[in-house]
Protein backbone atom coordinates (compact mmCIF):
# COMPACT_ATOMS: atom_id res chain seq x y z
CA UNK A 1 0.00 0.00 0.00
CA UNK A 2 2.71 2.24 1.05
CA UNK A 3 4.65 1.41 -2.06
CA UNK A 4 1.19 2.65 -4.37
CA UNK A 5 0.87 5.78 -2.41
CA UNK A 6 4.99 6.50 -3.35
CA UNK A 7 4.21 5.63 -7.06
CA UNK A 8 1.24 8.27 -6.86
CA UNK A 9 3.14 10.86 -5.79
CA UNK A 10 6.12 9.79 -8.09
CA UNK A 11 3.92 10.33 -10.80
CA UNK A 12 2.42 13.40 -9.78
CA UNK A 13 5.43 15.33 -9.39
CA UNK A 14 6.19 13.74 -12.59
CA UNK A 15 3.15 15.30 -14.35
CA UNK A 16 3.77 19.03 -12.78
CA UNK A 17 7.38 18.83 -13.81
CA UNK A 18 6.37 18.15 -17.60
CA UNK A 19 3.43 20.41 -17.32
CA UNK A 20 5.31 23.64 -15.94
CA UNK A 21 8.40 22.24 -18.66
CA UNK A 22 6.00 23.04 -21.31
CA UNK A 23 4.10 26.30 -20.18
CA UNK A 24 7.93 27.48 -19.30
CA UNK A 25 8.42 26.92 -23.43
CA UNK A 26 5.44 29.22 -24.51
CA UNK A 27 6.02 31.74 -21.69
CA UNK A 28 6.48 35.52 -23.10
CA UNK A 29 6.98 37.17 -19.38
CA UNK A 30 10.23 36.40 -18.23
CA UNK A 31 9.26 36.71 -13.86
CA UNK A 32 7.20 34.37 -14.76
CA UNK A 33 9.26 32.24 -17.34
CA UNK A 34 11.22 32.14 -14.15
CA UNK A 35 8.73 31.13 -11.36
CA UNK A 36 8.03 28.23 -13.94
CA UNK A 37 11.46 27.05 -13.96
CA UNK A 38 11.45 27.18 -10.35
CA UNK A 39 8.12 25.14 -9.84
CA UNK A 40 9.86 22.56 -12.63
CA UNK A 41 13.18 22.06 -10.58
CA UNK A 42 11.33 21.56 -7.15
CA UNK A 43 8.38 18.95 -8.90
CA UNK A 44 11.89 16.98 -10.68
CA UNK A 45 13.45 16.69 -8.10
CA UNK A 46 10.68 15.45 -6.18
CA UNK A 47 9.71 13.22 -8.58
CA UNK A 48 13.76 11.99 -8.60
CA UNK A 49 13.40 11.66 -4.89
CA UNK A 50 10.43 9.36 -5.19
CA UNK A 51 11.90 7.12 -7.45
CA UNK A 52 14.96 6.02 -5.38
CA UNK A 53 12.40 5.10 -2.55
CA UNK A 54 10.37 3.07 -5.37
């Protein structure tokens, strides 16, 4: 069960990183180009953190 919930949250933080990759592509304003590249790095490594405990 534990090991589902860690997948689940791998996978979210998976999904934000890609999503806040892509709106960080089409951004025009660059404060927020950079907020986006800030969101991006915390969800990867996150999502990198979650996969060594898979």
């Amino acid at each position: 069960m534990l090991k589902m919930f860690i997948k689940c949250k791998y996978y979210y933080h998976l999904l934000q990183h890609r999503h806040n990759e892509l709106l960080k592509q089409d951004c025009l304003d660059e404060e927020l180009r950079a907020k986006l590249i800030v969101k991006a790095s915390y969800h990867n490594s996150k999502a990198f953190e979650f996969a060594l405990k898979m």
